[in-house]
N, C-alpha and C. Protein backbone atom coordinates (compact mmCIF):
# COMPACT_ATOMS: atom_id res chain seq x y z
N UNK A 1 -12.09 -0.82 12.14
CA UNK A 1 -12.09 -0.10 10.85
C UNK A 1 -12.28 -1.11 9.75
N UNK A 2 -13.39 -0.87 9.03
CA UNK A 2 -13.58 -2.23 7.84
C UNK A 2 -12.02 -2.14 6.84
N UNK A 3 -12.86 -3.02 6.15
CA UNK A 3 -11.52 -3.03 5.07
C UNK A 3 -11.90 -2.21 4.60
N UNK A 4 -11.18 -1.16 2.95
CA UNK A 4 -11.28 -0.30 2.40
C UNK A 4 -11.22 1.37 3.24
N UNK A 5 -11.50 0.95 4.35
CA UNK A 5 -11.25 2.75 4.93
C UNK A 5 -9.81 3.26 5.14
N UNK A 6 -9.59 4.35 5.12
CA UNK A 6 -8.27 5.24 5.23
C UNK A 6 -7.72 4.99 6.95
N UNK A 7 -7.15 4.62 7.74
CA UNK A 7 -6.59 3.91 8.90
C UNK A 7 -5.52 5.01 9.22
N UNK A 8 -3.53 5.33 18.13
CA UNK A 8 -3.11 6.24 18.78
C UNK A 8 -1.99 5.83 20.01
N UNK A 9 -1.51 5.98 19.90
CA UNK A 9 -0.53 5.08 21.20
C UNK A 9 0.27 6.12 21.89
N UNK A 10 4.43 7.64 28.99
CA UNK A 10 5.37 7.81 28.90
C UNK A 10 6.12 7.17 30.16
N UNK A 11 7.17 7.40 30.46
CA UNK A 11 8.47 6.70 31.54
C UNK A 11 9.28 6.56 30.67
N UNK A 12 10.20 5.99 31.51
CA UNK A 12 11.79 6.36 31.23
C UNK A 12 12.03 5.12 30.13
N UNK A 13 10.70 3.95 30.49
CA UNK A 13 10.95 2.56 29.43
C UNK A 13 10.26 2.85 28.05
N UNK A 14 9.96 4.34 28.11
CA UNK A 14 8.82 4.60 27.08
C UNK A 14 9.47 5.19 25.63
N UNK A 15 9.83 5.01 24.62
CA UNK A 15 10.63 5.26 23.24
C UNK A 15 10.00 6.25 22.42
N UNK A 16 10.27 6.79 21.61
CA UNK A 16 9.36 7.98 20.81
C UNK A 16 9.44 7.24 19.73
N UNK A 17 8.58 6.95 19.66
CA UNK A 17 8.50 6.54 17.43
C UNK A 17 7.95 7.98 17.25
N UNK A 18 4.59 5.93 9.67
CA UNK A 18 4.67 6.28 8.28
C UNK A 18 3.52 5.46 6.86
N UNK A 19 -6.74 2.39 -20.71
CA UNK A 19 -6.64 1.20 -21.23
C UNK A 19 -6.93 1.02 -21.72
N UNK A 20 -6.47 1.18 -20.92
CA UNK A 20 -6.53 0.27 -21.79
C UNK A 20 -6.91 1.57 -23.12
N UNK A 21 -5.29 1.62 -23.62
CA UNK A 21 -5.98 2.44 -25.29
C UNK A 21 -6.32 1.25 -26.39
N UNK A 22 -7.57 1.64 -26.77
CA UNK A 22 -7.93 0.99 -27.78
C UNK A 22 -7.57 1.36 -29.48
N UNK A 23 -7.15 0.72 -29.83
CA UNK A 23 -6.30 0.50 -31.19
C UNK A 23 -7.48 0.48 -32.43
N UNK A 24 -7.77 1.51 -33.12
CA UNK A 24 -8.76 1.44 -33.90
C UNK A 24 -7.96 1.41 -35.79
N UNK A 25 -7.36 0.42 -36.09
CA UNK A 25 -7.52 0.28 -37.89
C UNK A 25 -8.23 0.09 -38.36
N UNK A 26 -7.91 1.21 -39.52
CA UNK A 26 -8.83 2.09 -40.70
C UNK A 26 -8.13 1.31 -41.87
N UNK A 27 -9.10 0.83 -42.68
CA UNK A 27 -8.64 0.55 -43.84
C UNK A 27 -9.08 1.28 -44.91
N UNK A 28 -8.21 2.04 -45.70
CA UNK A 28 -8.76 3.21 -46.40
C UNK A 28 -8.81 2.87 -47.89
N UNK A 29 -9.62 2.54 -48.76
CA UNK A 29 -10.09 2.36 -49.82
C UNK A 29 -9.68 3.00 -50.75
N UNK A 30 -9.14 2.98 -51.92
CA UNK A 30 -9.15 4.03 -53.54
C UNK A 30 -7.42 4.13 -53.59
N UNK A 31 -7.63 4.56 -54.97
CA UNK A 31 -6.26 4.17 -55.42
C UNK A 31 -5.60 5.75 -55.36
N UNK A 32 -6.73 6.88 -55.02
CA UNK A 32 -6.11 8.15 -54.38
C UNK A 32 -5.43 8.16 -53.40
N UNK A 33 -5.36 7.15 -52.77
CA UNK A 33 -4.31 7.13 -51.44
C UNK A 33 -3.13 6.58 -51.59
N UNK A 34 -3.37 5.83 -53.19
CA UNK A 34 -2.09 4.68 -53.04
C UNK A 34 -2.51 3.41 -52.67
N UNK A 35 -3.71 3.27 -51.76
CA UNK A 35 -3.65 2.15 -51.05
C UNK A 35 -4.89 1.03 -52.06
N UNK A 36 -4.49 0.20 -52.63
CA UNK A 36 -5.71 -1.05 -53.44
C UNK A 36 -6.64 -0.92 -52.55
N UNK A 37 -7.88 -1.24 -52.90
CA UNK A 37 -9.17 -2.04 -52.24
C UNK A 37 -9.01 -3.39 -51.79
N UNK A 38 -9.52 -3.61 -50.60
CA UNK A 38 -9.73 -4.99 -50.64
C UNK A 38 -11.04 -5.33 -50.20
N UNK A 39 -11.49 -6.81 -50.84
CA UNK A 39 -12.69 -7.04 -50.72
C UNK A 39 -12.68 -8.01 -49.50
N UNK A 40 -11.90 -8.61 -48.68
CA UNK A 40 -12.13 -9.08 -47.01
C UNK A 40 -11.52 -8.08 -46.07
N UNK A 41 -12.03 -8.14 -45.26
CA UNK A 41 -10.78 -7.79 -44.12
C UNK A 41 -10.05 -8.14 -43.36
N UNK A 42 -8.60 -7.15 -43.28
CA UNK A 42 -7.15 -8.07 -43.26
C UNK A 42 -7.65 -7.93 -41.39
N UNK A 43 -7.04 -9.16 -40.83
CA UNK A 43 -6.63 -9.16 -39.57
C UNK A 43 -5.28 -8.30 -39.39
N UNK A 44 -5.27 -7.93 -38.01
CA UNK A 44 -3.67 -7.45 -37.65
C UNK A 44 -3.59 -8.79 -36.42
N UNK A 45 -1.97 -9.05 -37.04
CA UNK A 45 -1.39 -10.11 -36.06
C UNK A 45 -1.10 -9.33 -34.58
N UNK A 46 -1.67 -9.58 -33.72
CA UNK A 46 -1.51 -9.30 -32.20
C UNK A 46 -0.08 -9.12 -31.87
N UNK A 47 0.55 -9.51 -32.33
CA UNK A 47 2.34 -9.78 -31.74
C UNK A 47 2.92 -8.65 -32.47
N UNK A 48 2.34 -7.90 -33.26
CA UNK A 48 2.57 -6.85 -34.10
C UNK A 48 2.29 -5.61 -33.04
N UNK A 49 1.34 -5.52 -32.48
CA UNK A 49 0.95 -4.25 -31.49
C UNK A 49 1.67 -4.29 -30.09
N UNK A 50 2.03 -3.17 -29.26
CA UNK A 50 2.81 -2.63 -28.65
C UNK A 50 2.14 -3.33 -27.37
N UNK A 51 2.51 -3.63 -26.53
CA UNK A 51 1.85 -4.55 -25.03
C UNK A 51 0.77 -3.66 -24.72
N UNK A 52 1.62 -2.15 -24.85
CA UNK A 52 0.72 -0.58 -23.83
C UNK A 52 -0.65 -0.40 -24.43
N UNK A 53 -0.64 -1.26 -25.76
CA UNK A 53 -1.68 -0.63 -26.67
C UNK A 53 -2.76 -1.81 -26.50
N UNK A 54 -2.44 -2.89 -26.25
CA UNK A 54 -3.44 -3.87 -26.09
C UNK A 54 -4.66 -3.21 -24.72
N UNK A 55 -6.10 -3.58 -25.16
CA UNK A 55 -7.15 -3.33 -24.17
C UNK A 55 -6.96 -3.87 -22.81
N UNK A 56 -6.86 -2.88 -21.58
CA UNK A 56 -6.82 -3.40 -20.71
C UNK A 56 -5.29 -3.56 -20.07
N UNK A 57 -4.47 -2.85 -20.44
CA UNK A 57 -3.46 -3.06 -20.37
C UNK A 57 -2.96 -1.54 -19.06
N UNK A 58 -2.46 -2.29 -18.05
CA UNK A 58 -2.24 -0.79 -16.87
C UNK A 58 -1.05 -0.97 -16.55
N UNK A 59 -0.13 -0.09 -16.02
CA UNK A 59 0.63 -0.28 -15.42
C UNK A 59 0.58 0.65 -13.89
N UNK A 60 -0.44 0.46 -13.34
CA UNK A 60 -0.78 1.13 -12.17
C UNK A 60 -0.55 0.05 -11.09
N UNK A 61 0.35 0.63 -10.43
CA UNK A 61 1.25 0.15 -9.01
C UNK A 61 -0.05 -0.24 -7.89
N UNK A 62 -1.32 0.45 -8.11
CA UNK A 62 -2.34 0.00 -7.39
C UNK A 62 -3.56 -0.97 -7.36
N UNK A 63 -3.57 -1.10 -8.87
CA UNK A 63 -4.06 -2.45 -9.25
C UNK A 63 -3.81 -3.95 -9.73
N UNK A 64 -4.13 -4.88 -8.59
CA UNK A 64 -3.13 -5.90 -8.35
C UNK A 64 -4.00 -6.53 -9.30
N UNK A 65 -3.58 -8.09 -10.37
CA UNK A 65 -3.88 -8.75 -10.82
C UNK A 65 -5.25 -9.53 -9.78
N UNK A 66 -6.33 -9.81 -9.68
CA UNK A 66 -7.09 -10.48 -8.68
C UNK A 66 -7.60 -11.56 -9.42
N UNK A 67 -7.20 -12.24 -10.99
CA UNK A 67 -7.95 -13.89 -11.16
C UNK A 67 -7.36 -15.23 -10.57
N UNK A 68 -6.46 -14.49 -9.85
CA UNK A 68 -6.00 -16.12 -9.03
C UNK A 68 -7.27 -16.03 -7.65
N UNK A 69 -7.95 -17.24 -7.66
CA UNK A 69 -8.90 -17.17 -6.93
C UNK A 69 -8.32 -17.06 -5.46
N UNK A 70 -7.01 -18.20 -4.57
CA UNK A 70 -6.54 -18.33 -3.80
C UNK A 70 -6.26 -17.27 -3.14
N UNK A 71 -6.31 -15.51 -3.95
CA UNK A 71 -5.88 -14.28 -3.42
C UNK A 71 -6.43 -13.41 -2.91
N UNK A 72 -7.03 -12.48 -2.37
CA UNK A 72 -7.67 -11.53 -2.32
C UNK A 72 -6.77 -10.17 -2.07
N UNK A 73 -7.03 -8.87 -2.63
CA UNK A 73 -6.35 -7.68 -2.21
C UNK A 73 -6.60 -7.03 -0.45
N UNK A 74 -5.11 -6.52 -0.49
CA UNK A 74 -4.68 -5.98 0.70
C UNK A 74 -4.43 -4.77 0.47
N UNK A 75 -4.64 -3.75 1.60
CA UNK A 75 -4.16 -2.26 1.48
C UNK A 75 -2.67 -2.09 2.07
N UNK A 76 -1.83 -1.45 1.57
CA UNK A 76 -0.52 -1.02 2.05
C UNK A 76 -0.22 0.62 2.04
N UNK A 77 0.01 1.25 2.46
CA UNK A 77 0.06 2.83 2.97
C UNK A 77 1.95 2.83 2.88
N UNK A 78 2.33 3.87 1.33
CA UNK A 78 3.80 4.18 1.27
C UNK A 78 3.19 5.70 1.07
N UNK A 79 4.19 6.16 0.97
CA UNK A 79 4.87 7.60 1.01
C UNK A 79 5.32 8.53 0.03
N UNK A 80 4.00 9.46 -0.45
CA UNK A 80 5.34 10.36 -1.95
C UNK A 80 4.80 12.00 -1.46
N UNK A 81 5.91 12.33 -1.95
CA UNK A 81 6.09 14.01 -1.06
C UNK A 81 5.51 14.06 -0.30
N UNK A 82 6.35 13.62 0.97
CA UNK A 82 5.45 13.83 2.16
C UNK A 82 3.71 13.75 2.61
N UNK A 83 3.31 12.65 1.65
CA UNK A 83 2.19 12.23 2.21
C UNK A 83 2.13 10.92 2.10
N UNK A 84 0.28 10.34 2.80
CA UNK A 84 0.69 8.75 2.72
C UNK A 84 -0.51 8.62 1.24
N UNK A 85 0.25 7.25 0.35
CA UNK A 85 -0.57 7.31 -0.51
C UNK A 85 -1.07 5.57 -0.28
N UNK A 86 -2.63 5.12 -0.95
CA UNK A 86 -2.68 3.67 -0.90
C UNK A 86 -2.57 3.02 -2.08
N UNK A 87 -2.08 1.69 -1.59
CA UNK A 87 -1.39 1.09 -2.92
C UNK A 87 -2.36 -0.70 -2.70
N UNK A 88 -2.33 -1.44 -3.59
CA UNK A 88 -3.01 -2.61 -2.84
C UNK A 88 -2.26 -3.93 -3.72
N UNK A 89 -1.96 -4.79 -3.02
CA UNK A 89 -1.75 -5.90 -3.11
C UNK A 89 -2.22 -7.09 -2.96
N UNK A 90 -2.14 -8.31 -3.69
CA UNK A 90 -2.43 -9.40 -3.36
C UNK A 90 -2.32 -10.44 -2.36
N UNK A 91 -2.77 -10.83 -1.45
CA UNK A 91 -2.15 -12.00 -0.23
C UNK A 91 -3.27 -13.14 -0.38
N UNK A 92 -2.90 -13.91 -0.17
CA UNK A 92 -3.16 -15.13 0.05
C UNK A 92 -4.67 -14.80 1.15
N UNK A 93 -5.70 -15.80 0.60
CA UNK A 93 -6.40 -15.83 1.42
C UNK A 93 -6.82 -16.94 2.49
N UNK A 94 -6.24 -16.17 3.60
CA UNK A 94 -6.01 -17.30 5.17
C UNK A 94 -6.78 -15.87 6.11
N UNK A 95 -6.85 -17.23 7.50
CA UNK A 95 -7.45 -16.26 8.68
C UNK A 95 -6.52 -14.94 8.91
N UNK A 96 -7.36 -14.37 9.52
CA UNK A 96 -6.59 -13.39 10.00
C UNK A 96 -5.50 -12.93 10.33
N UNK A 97 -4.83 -13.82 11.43
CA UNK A 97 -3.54 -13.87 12.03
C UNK A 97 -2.54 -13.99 10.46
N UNK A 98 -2.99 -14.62 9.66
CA UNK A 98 -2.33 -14.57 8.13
C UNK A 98 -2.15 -13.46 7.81
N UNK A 99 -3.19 -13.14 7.23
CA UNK A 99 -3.41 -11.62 6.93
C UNK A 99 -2.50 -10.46 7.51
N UNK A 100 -2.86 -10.28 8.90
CA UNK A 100 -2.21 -9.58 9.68
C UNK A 100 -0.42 -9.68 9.38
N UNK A 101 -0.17 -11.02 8.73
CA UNK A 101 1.53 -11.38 9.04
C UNK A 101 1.99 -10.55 7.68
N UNK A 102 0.72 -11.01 6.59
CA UNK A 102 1.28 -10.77 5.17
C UNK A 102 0.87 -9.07 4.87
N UNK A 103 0.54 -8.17 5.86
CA UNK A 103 0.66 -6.94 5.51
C UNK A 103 1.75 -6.23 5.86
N UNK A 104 2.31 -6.91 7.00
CA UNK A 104 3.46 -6.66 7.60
C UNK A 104 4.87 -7.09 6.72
N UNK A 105 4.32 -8.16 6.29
CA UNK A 105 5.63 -8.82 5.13
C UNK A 105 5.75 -7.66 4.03
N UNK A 106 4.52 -7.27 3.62
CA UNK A 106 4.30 -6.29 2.09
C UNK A 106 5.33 -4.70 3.35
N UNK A 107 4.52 -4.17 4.03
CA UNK A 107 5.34 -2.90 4.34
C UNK A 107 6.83 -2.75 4.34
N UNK A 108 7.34 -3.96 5.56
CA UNK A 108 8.62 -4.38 5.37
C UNK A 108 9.53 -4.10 4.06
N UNK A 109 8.89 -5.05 2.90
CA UNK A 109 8.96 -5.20 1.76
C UNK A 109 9.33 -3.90 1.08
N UNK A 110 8.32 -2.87 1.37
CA UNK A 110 8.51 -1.69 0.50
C UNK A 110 8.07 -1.67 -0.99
N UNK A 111 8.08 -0.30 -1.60
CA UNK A 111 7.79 -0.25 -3.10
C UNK A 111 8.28 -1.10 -3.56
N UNK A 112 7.51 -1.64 -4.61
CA UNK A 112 8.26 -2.29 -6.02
C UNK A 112 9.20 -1.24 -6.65
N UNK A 113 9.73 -1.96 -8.02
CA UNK A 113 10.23 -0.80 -9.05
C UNK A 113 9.80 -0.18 -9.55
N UNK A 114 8.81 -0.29 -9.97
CA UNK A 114 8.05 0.31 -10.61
C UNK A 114 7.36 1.71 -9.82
N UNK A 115 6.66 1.74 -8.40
CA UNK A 115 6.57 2.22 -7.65
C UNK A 115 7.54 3.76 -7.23
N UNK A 116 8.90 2.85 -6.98
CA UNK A 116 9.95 3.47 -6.74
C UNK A 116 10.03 4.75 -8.07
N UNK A 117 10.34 4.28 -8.86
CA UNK A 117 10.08 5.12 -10.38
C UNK A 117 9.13 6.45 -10.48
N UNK A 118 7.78 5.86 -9.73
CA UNK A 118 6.92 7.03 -9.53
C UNK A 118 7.02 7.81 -8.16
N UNK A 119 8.88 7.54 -7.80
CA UNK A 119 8.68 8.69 -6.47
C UNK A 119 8.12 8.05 -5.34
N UNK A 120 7.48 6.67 -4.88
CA UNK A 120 6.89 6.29 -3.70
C UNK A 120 7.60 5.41 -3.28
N UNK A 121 7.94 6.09 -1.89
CA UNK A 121 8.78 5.46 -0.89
C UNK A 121 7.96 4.94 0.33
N UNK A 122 9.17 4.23 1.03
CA UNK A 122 8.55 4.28 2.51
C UNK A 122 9.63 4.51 3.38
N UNK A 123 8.43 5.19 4.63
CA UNK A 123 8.99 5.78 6.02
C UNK A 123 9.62 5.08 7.01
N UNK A 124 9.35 3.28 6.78
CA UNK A 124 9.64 2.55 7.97
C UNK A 124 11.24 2.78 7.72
N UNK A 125 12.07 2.80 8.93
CA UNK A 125 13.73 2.46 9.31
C UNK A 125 14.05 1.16 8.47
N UNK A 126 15.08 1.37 7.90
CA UNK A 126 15.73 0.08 7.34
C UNK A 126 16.21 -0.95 8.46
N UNK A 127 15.35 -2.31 8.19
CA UNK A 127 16.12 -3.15 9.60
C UNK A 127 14.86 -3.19 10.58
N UNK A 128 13.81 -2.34 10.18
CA UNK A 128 12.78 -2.67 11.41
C UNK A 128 11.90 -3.74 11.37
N UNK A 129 11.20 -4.24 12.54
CA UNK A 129 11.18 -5.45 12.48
C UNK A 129 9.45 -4.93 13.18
N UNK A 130 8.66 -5.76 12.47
CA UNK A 130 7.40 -5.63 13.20
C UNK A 130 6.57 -7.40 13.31
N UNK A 131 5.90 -6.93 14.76
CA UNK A 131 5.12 -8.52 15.21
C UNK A 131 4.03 -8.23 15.62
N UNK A 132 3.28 -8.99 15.59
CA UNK A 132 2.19 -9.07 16.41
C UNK A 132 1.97 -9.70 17.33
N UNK A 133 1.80 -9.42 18.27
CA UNK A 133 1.94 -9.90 19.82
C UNK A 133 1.02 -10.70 20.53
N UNK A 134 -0.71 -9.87 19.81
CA UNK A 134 -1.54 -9.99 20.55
C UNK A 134 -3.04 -9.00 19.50
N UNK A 135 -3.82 -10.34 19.27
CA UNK A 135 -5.08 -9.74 18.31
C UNK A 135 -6.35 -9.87 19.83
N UNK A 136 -6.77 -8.62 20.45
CA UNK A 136 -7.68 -8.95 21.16
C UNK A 136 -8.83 -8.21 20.43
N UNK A 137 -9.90 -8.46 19.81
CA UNK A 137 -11.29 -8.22 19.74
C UNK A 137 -10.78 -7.24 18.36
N UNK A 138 -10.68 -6.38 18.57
CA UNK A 138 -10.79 -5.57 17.10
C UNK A 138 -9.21 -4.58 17.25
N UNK A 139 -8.40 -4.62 18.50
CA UNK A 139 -7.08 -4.82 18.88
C UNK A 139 -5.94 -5.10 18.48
N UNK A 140 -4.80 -4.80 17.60
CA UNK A 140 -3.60 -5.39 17.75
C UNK A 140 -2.68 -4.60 18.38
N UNK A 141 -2.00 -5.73 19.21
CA UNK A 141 -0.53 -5.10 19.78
C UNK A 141 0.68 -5.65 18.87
N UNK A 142 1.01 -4.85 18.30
CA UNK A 142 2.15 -4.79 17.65
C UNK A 142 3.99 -4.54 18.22
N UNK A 143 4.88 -5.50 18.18
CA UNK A 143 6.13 -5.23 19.14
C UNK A 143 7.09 -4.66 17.71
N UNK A 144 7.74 -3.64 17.97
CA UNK A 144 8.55 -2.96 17.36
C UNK A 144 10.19 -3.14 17.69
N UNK A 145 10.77 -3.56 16.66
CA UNK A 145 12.56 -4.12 17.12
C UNK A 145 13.04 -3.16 15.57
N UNK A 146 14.59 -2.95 15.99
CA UNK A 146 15.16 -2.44 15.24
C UNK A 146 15.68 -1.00 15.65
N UNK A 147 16.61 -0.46 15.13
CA UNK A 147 16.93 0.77 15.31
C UNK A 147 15.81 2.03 14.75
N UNK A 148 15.55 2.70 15.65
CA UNK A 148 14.83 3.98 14.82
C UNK A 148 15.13 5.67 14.99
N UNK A 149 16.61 5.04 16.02
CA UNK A 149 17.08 6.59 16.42
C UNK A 149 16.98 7.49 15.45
N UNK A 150 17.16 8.85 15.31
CA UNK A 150 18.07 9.91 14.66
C UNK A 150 17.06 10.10 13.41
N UNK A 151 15.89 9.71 13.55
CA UNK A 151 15.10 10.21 12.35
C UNK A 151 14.46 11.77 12.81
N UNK A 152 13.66 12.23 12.03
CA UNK A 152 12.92 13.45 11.90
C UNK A 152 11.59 13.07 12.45
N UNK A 153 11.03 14.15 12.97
CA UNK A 153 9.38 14.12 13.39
C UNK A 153 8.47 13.81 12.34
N UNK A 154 9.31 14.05 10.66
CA UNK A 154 8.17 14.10 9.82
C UNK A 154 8.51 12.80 9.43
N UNK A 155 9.40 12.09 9.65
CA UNK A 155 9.56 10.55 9.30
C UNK A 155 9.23 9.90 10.49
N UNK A 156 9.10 9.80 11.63
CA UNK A 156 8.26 9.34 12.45
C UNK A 156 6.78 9.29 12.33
N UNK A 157 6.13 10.20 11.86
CA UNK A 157 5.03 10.11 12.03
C UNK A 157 4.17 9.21 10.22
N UNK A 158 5.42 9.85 9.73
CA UNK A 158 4.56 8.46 8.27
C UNK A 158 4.87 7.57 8.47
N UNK A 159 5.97 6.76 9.44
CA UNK A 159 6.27 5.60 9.43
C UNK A 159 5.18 4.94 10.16
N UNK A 160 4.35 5.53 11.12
CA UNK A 160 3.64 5.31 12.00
C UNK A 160 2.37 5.22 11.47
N UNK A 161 2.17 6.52 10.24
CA UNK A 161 0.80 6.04 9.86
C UNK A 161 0.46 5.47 8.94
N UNK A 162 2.06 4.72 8.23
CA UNK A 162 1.78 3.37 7.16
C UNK A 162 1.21 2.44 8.21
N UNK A 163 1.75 2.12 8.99
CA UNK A 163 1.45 1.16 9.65
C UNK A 163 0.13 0.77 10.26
N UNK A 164 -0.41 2.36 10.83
CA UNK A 164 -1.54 2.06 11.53
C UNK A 164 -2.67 2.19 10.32
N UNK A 165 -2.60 2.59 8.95
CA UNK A 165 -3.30 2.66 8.32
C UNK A 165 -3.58 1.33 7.89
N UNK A 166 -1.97 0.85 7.40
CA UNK A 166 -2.45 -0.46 6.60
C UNK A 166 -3.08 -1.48 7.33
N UNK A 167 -2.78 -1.87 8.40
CA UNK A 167 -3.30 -2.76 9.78
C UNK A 167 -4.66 -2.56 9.53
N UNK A 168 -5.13 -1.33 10.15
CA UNK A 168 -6.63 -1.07 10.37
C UNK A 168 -7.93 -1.23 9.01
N UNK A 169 -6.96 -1.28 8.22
CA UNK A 169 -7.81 -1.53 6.61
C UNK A 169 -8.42 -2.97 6.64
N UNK A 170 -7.92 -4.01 7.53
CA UNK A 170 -8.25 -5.05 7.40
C UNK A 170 -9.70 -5.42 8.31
N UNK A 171 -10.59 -5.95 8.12
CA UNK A 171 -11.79 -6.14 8.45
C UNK A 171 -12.13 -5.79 10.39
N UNK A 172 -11.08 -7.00 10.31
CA UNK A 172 -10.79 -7.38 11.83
C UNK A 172 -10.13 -6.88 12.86
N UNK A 173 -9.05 -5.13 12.52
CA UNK A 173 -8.77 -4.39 13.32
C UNK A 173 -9.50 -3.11 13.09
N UNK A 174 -9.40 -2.61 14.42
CA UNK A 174 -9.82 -0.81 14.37
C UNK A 174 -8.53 -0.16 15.11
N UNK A 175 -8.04 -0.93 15.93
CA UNK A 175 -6.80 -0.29 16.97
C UNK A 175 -5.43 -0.62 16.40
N UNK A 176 -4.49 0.11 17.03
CA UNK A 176 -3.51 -1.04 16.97
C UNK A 176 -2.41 -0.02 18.16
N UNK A 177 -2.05 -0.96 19.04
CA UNK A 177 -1.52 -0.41 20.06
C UNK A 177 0.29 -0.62 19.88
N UNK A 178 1.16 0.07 20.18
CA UNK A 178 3.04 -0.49 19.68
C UNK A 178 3.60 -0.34 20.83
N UNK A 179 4.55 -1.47 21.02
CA UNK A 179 5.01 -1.97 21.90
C UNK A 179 6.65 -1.91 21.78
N UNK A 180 7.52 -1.82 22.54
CA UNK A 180 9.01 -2.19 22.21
C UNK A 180 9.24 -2.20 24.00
N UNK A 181 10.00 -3.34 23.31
CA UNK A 181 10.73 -4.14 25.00
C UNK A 181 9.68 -4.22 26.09
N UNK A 182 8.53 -4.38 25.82
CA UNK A 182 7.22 -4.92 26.72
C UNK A 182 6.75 -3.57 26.92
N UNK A 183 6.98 -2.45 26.54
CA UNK A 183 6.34 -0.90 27.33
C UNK A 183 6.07 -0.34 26.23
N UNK A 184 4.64 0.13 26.21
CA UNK A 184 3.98 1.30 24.87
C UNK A 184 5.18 1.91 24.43
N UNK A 185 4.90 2.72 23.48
CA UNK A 185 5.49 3.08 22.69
C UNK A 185 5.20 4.30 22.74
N UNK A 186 5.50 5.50 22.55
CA UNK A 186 4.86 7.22 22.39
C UNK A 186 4.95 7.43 21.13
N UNK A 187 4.08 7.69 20.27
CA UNK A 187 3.99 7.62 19.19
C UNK A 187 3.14 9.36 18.77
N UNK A 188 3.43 9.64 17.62
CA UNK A 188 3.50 10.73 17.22
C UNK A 188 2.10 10.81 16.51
N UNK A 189 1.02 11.76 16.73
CA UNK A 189 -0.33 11.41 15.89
C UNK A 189 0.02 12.26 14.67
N UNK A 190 -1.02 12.62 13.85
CA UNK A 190 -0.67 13.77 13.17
C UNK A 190 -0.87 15.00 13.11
N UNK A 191 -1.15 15.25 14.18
CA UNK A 191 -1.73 16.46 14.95
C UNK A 191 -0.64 17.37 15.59
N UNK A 192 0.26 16.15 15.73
CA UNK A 192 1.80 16.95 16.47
C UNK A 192 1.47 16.14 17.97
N UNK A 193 0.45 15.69 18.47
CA UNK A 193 0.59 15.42 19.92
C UNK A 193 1.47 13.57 19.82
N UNK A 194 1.60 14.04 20.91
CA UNK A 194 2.03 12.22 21.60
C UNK A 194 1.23 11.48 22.37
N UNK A 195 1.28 9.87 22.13
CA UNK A 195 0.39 9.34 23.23
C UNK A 195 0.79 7.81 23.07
N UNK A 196 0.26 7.59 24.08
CA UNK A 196 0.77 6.21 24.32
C UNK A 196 -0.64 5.21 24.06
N UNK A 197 -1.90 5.58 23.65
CA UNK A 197 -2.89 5.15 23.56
C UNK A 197 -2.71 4.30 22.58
N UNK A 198 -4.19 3.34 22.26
CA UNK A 198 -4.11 2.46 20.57
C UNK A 198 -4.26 3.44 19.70
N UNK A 199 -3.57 3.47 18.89
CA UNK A 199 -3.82 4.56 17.26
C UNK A 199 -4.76 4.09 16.54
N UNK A 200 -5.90 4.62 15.71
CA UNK A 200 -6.53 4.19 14.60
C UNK A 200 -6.35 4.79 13.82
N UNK A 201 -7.70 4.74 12.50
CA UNK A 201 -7.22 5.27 11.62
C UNK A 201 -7.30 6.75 11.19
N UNK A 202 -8.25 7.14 12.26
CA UNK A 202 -8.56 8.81 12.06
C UNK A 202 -7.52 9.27 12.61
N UNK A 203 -6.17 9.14 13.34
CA UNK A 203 -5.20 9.59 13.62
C UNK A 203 -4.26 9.89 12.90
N UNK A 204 -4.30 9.38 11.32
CA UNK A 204 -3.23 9.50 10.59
C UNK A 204 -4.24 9.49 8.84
N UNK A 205 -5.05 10.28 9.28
CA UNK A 205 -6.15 10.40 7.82
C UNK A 205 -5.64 11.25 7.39
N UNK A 206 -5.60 12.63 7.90
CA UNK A 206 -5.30 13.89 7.25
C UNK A 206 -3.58 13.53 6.72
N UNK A 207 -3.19 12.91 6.73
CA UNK A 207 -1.99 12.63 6.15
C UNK A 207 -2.20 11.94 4.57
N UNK A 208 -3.15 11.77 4.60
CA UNK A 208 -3.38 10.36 3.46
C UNK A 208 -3.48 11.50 2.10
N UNK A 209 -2.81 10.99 0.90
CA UNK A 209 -3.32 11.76 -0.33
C UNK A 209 -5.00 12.36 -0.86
N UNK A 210 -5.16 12.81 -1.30
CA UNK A 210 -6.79 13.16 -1.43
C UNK A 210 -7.01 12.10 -2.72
């Protein structure tokens, strides 16, 4: 699955697993207003106007700063009313196996504050722990630690398709297969079925915000 696209996996060892406004002063002329004439025009001191009002100015949780050259944006897949929404971040730009570590660091991570504020959460279990095991060809096996008992079907399955979404956004995966204690994982599509197959990303699309 390239980057930028929207992003499948039983026995007894087998576990069930988410401006810029522009500021226009008028200087209004005649002594009907009260206001003198002037013959230059006055500057406004910058430190005078409101941050929100300066050009270019966002506070959108999805657009990451990108002039540090060293960075490039990453996709991350959180959660608001029950759907998955994308959000993107900055990581460092290294090989893959990097990449792969620092999307996993960002999910972990969770919303910012700001984020949080607008209602977007995430599905992963508090305490869960995700690795990568194994990048074969366009492949990851991913090992899953942590508690995930006692959740809901509908929190299983976004936790599952943050994950397989954000993974698969990256150039170099299309799969990604989950693992806990060396044995697949049964994982929930969004279809309602189970499977122990690699998940991509058409497995957890219809979940994604429009």
């Amino acid at each position: 699955m390239s980057e930028g696209s929207a992003g499948k996996g039983g026995g007894s060892a087998v576990r069930r697993w988410w401006g810029g406004v522009v500021l226009v002063a008028m200087l209004i002329a005649g002594t009907a207003c009260g206001v003198p004439g002037q013959d230059e025009p006055v500057g406004i001191d910058p430190s005078a106007v409101p941050s929100q009002l300066h050009s270019g100015a966002t506070d959108s949780p999805s657009t990451p700063n990108t002039s540090d050259p060293a960075t490039s944006p990453v996709t991350v897949y959180f959660v608001r009313d029950d759907r998955l929404v994308r959000l993107r971040r900055n990581a460092p730009k290294q090989p893959t196996s990097e990449r792969l570590a620092s999307v996993l660091r960002l999910l972990t991570e969770g919303p910012n504050d700001l984020e949080r504020s607008r209602a977007i959460a995430s599905a992963l279990p508090p305490g869960l722990q995700l690795r990568v095991v194994a990048h074969q060809g366009q492949r990851v096996d991913l090992e899953l630690a942590g508690d995930t008992e006692g959740r809901s079907a509908t929190e299983n399955v976004l936790a599952v398709g943050q994950i397989v979404l954000s993974i698969t956004d990256l150039a170099s995966v299309d799969e990604v297969r989950l693992i806990r204690d060396g044995a697949p994982v049964e994982a929930l599509l969004a279809d309602g079925a189970l499977t122990t197959d690699p998940l991509k990303a058409s497995d957890y699309a219809s979940l994604t915000s429009p």
